[in-house]
Structures are given as C-alpha cells and as structure tokens.
Protein backbone atom coordinates (compact mmCIF):
# COMPACT_ATOMS: atom_id res chain seq x y z
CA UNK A 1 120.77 92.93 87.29
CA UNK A 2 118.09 90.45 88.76
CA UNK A 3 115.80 90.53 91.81
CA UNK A 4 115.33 86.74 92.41
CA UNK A 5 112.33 85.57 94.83
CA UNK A 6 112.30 82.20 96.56
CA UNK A 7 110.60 80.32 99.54
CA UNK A 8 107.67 79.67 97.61
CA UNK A 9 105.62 76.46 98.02
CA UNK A 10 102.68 74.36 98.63
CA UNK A 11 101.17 74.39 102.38
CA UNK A 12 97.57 73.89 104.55
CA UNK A 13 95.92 76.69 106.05
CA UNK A 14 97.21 77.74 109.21
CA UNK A 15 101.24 76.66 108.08
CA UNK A 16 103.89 79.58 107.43
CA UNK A 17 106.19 80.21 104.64
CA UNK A 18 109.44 82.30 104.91
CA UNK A 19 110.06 84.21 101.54
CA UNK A 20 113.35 85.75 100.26
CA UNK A 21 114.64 88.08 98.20
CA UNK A 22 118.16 88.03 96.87
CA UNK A 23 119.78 90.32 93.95
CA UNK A 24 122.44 89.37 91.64
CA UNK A 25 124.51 92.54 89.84
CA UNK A 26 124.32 95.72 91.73
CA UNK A 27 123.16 95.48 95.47
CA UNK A 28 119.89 96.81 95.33
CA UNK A 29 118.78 95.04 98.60
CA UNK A 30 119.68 98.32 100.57
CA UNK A 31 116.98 99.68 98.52
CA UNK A 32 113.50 100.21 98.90
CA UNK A 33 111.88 97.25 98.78
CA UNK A 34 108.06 95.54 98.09
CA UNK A 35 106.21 92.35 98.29
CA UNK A 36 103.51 92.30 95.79
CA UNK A 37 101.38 89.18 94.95
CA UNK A 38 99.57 88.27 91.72
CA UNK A 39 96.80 85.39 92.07
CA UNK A 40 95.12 84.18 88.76
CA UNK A 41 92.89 86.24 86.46
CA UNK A 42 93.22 88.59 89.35
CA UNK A 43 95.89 92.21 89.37
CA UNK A 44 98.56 92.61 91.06
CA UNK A 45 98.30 93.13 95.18
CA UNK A 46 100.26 95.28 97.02
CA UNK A 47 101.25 93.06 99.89
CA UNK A 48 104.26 94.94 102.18
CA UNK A 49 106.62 97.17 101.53
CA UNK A 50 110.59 98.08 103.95
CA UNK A 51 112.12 101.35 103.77
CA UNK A 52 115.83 100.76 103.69
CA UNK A 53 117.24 101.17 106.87
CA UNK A 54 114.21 98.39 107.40
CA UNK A 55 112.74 101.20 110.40
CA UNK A 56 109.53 101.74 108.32
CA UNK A 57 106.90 98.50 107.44
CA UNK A 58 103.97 98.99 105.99
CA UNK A 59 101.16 96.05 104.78
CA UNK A 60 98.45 95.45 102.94
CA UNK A 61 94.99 95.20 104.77
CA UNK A 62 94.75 91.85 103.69
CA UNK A 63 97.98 90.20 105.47
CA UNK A 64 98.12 92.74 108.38
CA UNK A 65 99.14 90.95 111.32
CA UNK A 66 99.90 87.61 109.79
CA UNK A 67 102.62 88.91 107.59
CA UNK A 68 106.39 90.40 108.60
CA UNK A 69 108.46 92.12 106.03
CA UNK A 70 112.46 92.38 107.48
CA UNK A 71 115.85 92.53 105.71
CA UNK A 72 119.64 92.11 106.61
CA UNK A 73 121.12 94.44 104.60
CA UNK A 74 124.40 93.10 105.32
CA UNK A 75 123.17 89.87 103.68
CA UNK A 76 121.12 92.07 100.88
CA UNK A 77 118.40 90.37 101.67
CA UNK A 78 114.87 90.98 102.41
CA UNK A 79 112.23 88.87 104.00
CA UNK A 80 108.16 88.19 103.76
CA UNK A 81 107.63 86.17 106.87
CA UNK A 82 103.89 84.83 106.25
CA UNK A 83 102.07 82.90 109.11
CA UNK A 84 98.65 81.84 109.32
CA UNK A 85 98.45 81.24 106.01
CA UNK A 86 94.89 80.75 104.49
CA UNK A 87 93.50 79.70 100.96
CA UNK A 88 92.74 83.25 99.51
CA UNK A 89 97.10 83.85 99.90
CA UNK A 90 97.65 81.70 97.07
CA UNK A 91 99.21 83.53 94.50
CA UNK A 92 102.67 84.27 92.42
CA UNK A 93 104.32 86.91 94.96
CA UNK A 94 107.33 89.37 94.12
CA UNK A 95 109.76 91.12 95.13
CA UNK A 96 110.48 94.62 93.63
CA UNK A 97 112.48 98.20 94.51
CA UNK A 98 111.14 101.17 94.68
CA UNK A 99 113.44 104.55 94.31
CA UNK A 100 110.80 106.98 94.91
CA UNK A 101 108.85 105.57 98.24
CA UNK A 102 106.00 108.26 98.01
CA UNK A 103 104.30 105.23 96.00
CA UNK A 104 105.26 102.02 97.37
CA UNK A 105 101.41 100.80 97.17
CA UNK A 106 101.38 101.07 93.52
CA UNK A 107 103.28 98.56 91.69
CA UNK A 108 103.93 100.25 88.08
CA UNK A 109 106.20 102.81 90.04
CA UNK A 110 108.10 99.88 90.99
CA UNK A 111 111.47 99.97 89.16
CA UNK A 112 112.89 96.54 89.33
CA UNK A 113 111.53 93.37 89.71
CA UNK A 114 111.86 89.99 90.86
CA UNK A 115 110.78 86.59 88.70
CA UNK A 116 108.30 85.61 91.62
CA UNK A 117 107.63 82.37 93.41
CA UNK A 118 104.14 80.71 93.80
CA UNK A 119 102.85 80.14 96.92
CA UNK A 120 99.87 77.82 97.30
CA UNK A 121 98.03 77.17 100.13
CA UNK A 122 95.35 74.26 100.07
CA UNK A 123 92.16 74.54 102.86
C-alpha cells in the first residue's frame, strides 16, 4: 500500500502549484489526511491537515491563507492548493494519514506515508 504525492515543480514567487495525493492498495484517501514539508538540513513542517469527510482544515502558521487543503473522496484524492508561492516554500512536501487525529500536527503519529515531491520556488 503506497501514498504517492505529485504536482511538484519548479516556479517564481508569486506562481501556484496544485499538489495531489493518490493511494494505490487499500483506499486510504477517505482517511485522515496531512501535508507535511521537509526543506534541507531543516525537520519536518507540519503544513495542513483534512479530516475525512474534508469539513475540518487546519494549516500551518506559515501557509495560512495562501494554502487550501481539499479532497474528492470519490476520486481518493486529496489536494494542497498552494498560491502565492514564495522562496522560503521550497521544500520536499508529503502526503501522509493519520488514524488518530488528536495529533495531526505531529508527524511521527503519522501512520502512512507518501514518497514526496519537491517543490522549488526561485525569487
């Protein structure tokens, strides 16, 4: 069973990227589900995070407002629509599922994961 993230790239500041997340095996995308981000030398960054009926979003501080996590669970897919995108987003994001959502910020009590896509933007 894979989580499998895509939509990465290389854009200026101020473009937008649309991010996916598919699974193959069991259909997890009804699940809880994160975006986490990884930049170089630095830890992992909680980023957003969709409850599965997709009625609760939350974000990290750092992407609030620029950022839109959705899915189409008929599609089992989720979504990390980033606009405005500026130099300091440049990372290796994720995609992950959570089964207990009390700790959706904190990545090791994520229980699956995706392979990640980079995302660079250039100022």
């Amino acid at each position: 069973v894979q989580l499998q993230a895509c939509g990465g790239g290389l854009v200026q500041a101020g473009d937008c990227l649309r991010l996916s997340c598919a699974s193959s095996g069991r259909s997890f995308l009804s699940d809880p589900t994160g975006w986490f981000r990884q930049a170089s030398g630095k830890e992992r960054e909680f980023v957003s995070y969709i409850s599965r009926s997709g009625l609760v979003t939350q974000y990290g501080d750092s992407v609030k407002g620029r950022f839109t996590i959705s899915r189409d669970n008929a599609k089992n897919a989720v979504y990390l629509q980033m606009n405005s995108l500026k130099p300091e987003d440049t990372a290796v994001y994720y995609c992950a599922v959570i089964l207990n959502t009390i700790y959706y910020r904190e990545y090791e009590k994520y229980d699956y994961w995706g392979q990640g896509t980079q995302v660079t933007v250039s100022s």
